[in-house]
PDB file of N, CA and C in Angstrom:
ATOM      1  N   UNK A   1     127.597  60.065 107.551  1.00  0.00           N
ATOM      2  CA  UNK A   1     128.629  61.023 107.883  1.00  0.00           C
ATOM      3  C   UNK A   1     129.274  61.593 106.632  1.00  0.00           C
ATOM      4  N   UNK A   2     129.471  60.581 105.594  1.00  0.00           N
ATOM      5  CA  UNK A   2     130.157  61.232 104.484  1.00  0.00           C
ATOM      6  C   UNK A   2     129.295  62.312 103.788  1.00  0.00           C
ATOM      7  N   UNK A   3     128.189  62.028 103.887  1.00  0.00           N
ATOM      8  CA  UNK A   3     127.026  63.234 103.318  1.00  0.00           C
ATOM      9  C   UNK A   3     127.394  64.575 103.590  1.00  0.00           C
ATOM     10  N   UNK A   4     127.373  64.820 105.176  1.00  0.00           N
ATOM     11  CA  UNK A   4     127.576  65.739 105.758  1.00  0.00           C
ATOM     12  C   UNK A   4     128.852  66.313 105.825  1.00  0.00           C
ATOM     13  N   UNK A   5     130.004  65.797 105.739  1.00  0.00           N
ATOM     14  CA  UNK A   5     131.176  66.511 105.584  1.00  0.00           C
ATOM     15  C   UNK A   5     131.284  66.739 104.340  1.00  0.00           C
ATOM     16  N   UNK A   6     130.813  66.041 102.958  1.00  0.00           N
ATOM     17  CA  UNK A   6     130.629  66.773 101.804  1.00  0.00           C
ATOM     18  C   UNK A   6     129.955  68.043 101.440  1.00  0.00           C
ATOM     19  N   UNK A   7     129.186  68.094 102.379  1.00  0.00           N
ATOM     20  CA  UNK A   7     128.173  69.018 101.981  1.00  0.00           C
ATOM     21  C   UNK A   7     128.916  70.820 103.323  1.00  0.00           C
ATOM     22  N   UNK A   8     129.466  69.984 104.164  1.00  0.00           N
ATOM     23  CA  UNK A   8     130.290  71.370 104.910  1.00  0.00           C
ATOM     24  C   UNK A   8     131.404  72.100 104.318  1.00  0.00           C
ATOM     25  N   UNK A   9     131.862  70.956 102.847  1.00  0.00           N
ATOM     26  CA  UNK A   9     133.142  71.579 102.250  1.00  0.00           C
ATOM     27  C   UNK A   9     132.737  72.163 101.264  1.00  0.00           C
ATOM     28  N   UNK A  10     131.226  72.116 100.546  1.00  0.00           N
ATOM     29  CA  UNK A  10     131.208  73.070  99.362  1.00  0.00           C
ATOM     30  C   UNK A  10     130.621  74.243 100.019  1.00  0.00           C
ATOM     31  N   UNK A  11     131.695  75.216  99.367  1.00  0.00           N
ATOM     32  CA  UNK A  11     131.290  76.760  99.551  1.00  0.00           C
ATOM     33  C   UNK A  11     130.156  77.431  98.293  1.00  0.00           C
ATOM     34  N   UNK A  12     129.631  78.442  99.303  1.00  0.00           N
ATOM     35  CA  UNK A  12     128.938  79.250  98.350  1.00  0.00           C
ATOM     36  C   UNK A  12     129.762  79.829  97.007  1.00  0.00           C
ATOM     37  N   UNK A  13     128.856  79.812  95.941  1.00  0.00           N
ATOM     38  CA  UNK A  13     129.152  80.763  95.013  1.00  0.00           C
ATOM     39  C   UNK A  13     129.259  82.121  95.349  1.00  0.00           C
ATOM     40  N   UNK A  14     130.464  83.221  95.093  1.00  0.00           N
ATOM     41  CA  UNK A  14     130.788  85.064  95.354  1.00  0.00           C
ATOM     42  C   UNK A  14     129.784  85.212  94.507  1.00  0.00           C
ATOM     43  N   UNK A  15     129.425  86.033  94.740  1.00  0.00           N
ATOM     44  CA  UNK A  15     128.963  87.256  93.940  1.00  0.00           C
ATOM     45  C   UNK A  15     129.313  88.422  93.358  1.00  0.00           C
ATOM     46  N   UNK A  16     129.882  88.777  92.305  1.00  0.00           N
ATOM     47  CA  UNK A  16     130.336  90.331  91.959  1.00  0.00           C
ATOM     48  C   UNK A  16     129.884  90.990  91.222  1.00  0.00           C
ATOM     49  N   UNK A  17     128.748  91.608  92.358  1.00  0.00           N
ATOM     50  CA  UNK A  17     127.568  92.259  91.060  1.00  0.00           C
ATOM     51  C   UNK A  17     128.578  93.839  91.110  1.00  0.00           C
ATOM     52  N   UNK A  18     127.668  94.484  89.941  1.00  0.00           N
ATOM     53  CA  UNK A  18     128.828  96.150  89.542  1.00  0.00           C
ATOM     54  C   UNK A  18     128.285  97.119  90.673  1.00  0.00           C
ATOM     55  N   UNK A  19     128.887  97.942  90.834  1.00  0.00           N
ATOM     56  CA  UNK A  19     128.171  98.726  91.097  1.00  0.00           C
ATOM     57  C   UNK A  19     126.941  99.834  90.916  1.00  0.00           C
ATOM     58  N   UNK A  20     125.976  99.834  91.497  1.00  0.00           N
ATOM     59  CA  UNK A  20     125.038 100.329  91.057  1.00  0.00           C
ATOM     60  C   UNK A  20     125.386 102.210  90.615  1.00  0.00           C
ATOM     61  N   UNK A  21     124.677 102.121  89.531  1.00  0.00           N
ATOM     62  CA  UNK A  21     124.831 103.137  88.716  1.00  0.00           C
ATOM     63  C   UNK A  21     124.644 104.337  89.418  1.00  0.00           C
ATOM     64  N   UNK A  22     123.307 104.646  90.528  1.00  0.00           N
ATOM     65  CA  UNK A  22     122.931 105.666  90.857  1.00  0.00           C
ATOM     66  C   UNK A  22     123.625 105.891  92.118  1.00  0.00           C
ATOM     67  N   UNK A  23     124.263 104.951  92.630  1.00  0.00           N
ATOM     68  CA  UNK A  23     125.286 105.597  93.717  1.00  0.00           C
ATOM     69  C   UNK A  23     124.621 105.818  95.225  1.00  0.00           C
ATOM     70  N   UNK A  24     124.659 106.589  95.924  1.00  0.00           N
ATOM     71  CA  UNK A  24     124.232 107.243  97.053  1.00  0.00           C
ATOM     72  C   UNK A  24     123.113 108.435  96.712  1.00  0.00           C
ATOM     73  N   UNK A  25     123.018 108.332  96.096  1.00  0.00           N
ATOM     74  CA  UNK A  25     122.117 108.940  95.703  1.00  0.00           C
ATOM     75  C   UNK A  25     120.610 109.245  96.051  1.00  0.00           C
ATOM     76  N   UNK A  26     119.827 108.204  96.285  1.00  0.00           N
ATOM     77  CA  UNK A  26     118.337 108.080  96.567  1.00  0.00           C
ATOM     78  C   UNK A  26     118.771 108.168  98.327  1.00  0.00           C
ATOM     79  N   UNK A  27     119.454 107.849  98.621  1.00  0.00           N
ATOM     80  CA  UNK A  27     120.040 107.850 100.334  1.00  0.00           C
ATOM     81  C   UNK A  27     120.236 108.971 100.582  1.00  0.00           C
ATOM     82  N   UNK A  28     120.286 110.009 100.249  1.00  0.00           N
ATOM     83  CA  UNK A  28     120.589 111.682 100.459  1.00  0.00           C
ATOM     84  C   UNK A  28     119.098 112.504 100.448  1.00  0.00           C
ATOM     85  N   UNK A  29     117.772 112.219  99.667  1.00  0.00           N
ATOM     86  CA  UNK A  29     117.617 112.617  99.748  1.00  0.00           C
ATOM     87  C   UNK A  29     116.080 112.818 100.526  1.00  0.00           C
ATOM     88  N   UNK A  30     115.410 113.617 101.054  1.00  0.00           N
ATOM     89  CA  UNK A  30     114.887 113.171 102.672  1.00  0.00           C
ATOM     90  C   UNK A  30     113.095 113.491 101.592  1.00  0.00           C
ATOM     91  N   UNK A  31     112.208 112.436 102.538  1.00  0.00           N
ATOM     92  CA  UNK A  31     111.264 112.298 102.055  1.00  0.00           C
ATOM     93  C   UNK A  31     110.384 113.660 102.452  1.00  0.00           C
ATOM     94  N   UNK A  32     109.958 114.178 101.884  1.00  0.00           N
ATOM     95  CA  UNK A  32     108.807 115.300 102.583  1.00  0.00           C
ATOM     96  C   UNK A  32     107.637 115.098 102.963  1.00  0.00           C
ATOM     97  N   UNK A  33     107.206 113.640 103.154  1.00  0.00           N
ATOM     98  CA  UNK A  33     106.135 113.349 103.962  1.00  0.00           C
ATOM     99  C   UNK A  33     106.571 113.343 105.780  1.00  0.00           C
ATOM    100  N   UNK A  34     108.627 113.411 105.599  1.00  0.00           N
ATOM    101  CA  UNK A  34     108.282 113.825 107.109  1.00  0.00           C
ATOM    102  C   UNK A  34     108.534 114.507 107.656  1.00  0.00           C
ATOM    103  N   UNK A  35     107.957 115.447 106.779  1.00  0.00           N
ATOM    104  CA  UNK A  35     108.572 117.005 107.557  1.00  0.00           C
ATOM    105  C   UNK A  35     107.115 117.056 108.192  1.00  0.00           C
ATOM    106  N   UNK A  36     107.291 117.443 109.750  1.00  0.00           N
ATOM    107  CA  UNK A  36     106.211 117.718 110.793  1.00  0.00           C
ATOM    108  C   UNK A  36     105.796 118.243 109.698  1.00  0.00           C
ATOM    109  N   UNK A  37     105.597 119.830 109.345  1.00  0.00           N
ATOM    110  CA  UNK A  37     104.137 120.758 108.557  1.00  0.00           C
ATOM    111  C   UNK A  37     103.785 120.017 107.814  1.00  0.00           C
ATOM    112  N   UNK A  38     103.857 119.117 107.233  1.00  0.00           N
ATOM    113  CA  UNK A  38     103.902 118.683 106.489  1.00  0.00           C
ATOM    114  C   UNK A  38     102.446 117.502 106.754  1.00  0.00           C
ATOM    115  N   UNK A  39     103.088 116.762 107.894  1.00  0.00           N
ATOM    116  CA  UNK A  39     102.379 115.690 108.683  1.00  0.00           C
ATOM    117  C   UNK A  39     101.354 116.326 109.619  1.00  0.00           C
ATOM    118  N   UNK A  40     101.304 117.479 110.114  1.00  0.00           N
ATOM    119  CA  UNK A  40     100.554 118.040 110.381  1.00  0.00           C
ATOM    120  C   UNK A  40      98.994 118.581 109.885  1.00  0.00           C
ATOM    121  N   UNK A  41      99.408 119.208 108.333  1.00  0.00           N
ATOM    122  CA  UNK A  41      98.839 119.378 107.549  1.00  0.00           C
ATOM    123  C   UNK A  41      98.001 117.996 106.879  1.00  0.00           C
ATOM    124  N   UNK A  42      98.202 116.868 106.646  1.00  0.00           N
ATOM    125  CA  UNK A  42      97.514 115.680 106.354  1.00  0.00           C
ATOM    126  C   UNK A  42      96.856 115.165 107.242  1.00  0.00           C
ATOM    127  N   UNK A  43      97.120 115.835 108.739  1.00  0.00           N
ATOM    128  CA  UNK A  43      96.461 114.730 109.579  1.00  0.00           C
ATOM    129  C   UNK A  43      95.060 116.178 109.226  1.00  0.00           C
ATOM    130  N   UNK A  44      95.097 117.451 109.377  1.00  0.00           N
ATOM    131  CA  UNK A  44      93.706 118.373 109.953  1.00  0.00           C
ATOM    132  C   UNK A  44      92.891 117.412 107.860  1.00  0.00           C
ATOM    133  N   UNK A  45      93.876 117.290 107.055  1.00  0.00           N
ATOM    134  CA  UNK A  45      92.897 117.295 105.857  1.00  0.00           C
ATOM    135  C   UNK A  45      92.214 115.848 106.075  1.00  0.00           C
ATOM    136  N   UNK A  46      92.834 114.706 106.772  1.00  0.00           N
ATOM    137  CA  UNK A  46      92.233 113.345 107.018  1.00  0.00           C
ATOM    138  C   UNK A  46      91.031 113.561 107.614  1.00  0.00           C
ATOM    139  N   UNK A  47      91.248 114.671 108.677  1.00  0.00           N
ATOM    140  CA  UNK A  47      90.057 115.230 110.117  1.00  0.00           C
ATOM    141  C   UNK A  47      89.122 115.852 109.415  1.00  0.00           C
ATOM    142  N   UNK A  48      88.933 116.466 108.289  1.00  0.00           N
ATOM    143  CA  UNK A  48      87.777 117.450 107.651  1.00  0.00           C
ATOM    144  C   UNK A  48      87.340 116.290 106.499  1.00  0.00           C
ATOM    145  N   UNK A  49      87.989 115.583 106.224  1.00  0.00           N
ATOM    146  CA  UNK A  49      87.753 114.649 104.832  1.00  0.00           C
ATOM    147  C   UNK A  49      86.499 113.401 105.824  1.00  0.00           C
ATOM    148  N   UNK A  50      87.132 112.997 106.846  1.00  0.00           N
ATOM    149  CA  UNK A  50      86.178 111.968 107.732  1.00  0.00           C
ATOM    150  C   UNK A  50      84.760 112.939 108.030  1.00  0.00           C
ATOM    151  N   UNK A  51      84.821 114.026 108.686  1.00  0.00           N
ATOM    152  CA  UNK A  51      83.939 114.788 109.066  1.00  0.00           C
ATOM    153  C   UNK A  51      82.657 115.245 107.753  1.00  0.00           C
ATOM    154  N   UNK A  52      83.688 114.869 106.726  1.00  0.00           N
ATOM    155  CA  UNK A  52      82.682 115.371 105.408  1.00  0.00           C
ATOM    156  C   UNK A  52      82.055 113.946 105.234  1.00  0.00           C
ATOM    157  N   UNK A  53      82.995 112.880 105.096  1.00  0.00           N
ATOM    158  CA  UNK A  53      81.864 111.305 105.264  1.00  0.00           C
ATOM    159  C   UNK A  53      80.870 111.328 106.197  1.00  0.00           C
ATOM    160  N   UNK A  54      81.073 111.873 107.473  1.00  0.00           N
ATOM    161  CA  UNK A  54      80.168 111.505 108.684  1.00  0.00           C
ATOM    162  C   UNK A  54      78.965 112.633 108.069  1.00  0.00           C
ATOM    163  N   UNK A  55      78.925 113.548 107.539  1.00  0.00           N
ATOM    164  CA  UNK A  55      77.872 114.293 107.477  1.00  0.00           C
ATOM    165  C   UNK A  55      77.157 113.629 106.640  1.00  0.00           C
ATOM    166  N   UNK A  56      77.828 113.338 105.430  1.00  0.00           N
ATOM    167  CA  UNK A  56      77.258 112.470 104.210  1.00  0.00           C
ATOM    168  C   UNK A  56      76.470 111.009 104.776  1.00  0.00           C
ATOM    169  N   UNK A  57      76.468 110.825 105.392  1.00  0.00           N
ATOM    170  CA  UNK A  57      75.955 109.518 106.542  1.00  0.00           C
ATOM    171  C   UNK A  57      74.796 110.199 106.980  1.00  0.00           C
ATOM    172  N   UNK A  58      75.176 111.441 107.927  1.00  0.00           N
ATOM    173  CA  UNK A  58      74.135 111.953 108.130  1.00  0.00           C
ATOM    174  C   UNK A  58      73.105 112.535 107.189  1.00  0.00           C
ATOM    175  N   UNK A  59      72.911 112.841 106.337  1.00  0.00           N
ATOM    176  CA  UNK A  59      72.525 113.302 105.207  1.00  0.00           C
ATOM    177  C   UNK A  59      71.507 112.597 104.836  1.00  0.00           C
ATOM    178  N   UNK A  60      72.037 111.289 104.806  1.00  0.00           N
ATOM    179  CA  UNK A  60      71.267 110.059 103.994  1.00  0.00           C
ATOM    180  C   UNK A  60      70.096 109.247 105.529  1.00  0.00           C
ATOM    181  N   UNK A  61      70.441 109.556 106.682  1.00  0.00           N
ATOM    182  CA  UNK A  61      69.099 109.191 107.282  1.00  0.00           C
ATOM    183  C   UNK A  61      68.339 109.392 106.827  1.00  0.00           C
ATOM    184  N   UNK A  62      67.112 108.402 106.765  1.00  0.00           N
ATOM    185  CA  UNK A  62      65.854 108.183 106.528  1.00  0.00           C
ATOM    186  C   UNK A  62      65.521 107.857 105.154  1.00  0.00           C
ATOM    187  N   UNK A  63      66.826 107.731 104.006  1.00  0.00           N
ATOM    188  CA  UNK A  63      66.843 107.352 102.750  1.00  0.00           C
ATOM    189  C   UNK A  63      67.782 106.109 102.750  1.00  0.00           C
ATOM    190  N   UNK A  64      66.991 104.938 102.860  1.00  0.00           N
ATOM    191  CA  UNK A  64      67.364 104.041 103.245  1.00  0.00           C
ATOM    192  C   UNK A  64      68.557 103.418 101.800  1.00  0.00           C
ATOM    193  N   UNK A  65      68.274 103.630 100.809  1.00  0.00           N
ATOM    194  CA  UNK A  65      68.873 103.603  99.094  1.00  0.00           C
ATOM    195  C   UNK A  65      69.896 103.884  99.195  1.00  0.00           C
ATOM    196  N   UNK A  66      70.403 105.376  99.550  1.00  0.00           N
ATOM    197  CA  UNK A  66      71.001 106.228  99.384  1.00  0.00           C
ATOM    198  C   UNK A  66      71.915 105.700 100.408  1.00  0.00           C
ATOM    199  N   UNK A  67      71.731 105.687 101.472  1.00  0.00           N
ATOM    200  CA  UNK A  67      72.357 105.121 103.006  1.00  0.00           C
ATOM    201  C   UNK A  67      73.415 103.886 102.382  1.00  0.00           C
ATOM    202  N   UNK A  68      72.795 102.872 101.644  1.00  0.00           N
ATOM    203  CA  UNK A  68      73.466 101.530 101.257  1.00  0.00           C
ATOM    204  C   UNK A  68      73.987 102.014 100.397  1.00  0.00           C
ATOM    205  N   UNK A  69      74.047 102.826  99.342  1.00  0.00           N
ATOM    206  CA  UNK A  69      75.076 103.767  98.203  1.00  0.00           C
ATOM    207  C   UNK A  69      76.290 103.908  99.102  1.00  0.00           C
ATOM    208  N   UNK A  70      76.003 104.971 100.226  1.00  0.00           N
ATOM    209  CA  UNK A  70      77.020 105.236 100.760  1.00  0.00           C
ATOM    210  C   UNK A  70      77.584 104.483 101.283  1.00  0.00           C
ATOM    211  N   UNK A  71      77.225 103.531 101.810  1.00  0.00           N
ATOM    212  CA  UNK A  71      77.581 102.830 102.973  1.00  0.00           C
ATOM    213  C   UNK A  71      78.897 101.414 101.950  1.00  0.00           C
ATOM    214  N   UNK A  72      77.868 101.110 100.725  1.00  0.00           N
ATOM    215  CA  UNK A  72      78.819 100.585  99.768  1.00  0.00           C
ATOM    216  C   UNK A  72      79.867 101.269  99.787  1.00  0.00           C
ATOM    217  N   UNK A  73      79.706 102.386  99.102  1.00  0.00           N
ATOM    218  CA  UNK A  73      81.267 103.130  98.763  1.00  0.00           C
ATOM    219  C   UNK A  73      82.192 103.184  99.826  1.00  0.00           C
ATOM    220  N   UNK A  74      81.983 103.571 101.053  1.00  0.00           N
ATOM    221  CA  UNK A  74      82.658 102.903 102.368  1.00  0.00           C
ATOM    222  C   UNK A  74      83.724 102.200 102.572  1.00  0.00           C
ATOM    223  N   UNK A  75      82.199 101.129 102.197  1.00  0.00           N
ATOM    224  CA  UNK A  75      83.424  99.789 102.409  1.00  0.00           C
ATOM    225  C   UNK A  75      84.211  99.547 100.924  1.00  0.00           C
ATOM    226  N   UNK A  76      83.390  99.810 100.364  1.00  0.00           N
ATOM    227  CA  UNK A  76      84.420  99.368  98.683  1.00  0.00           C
ATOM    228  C   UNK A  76      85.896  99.837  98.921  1.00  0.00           C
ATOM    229  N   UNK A  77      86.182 101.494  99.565  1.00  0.00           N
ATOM    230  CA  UNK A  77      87.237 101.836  99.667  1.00  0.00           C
ATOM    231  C   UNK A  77      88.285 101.645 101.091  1.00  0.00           C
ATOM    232  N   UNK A  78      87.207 100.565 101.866  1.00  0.00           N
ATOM    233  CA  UNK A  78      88.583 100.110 103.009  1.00  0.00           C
ATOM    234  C   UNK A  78      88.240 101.054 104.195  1.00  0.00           C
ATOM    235  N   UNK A  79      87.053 102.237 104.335  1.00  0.00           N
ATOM    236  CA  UNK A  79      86.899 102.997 105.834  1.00  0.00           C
ATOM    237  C   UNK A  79      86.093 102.566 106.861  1.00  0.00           C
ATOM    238  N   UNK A  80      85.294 101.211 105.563  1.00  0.00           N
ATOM    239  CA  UNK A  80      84.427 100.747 107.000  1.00  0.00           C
ATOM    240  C   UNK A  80      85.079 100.376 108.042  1.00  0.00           C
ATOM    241  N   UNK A  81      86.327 100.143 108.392  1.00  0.00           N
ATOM    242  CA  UNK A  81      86.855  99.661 109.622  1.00  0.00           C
ATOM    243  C   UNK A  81      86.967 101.304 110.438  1.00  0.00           C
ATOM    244  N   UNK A  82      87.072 101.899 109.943  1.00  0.00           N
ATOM    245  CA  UNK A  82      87.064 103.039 111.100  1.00  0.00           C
ATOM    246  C   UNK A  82      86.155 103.824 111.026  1.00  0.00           C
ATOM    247  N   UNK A  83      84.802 103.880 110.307  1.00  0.00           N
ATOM    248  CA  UNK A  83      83.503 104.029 110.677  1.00  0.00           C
ATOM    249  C   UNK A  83      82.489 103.341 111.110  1.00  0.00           C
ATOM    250  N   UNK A  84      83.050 102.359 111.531  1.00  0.00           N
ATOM    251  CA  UNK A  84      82.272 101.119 111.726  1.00  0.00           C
ATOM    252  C   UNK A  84      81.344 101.563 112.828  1.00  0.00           C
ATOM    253  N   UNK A  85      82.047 102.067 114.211  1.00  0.00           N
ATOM    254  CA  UNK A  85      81.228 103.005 115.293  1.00  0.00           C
ATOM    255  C   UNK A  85      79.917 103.779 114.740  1.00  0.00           C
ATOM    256  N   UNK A  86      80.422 104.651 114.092  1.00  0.00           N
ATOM    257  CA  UNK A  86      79.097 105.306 113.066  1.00  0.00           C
ATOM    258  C   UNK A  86      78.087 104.894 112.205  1.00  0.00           C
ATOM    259  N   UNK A  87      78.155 103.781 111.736  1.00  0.00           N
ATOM    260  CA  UNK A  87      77.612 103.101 110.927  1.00  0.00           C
ATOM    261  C   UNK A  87      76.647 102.587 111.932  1.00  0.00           C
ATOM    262  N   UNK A  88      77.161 101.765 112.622  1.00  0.00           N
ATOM    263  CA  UNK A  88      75.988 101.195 114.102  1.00  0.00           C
ATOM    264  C   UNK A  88      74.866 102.327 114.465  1.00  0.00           C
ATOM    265  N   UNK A  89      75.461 103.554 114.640  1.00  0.00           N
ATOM    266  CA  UNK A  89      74.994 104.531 115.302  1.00  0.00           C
ATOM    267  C   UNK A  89      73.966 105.001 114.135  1.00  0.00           C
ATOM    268  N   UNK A  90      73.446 104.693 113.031  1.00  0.00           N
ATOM    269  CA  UNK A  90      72.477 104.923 112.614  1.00  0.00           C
ATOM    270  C   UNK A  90      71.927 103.759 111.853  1.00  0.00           C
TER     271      UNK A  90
END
């Protein structure tokens, strides 16, 4: 018991850090990734950028070398999870 009521009477150390220099500052001002045109515009360039991989896939049928080139670079960069469908498919 004595443990425990010792240990309920010490208080935390305050803290009085300064105030930060830059203020309100970074809080004012609005990101432009979310302005809709904005988000709009990244999703059609994501949609033509995939469509240019899928051709490049297509491309490489029947060059079996070339196919595993691509298919490396793929995955090296993290899309095999959402070409994975496509990848099967040839």
């Amino acid at each position: 018991m004595s443990v425990q009521s010792s240990q309920s009477q010490k208080s935390r150390p305050i803290a009085n850090f300064h105030p930060c220099l830059w203020g309100d500052h970074f809080l004012n001002i609005t990101n432009p990734l979310h302005d809709s045109a904005v988000q709009v515009e990244k999703e059609i360039e994501v949609k033509q950028l995939k469509e240019k991989v899928r051709k490049e896939l297509v491309e490489t049928k029947g060059k079996p070398l070339e196919q595993l080139n691509v298919i490396d670079v793929i995955e090296r960069l993290g899309w095999h999870i959402n070409l994975k469908r496509r990848l099967r498919k040839l």
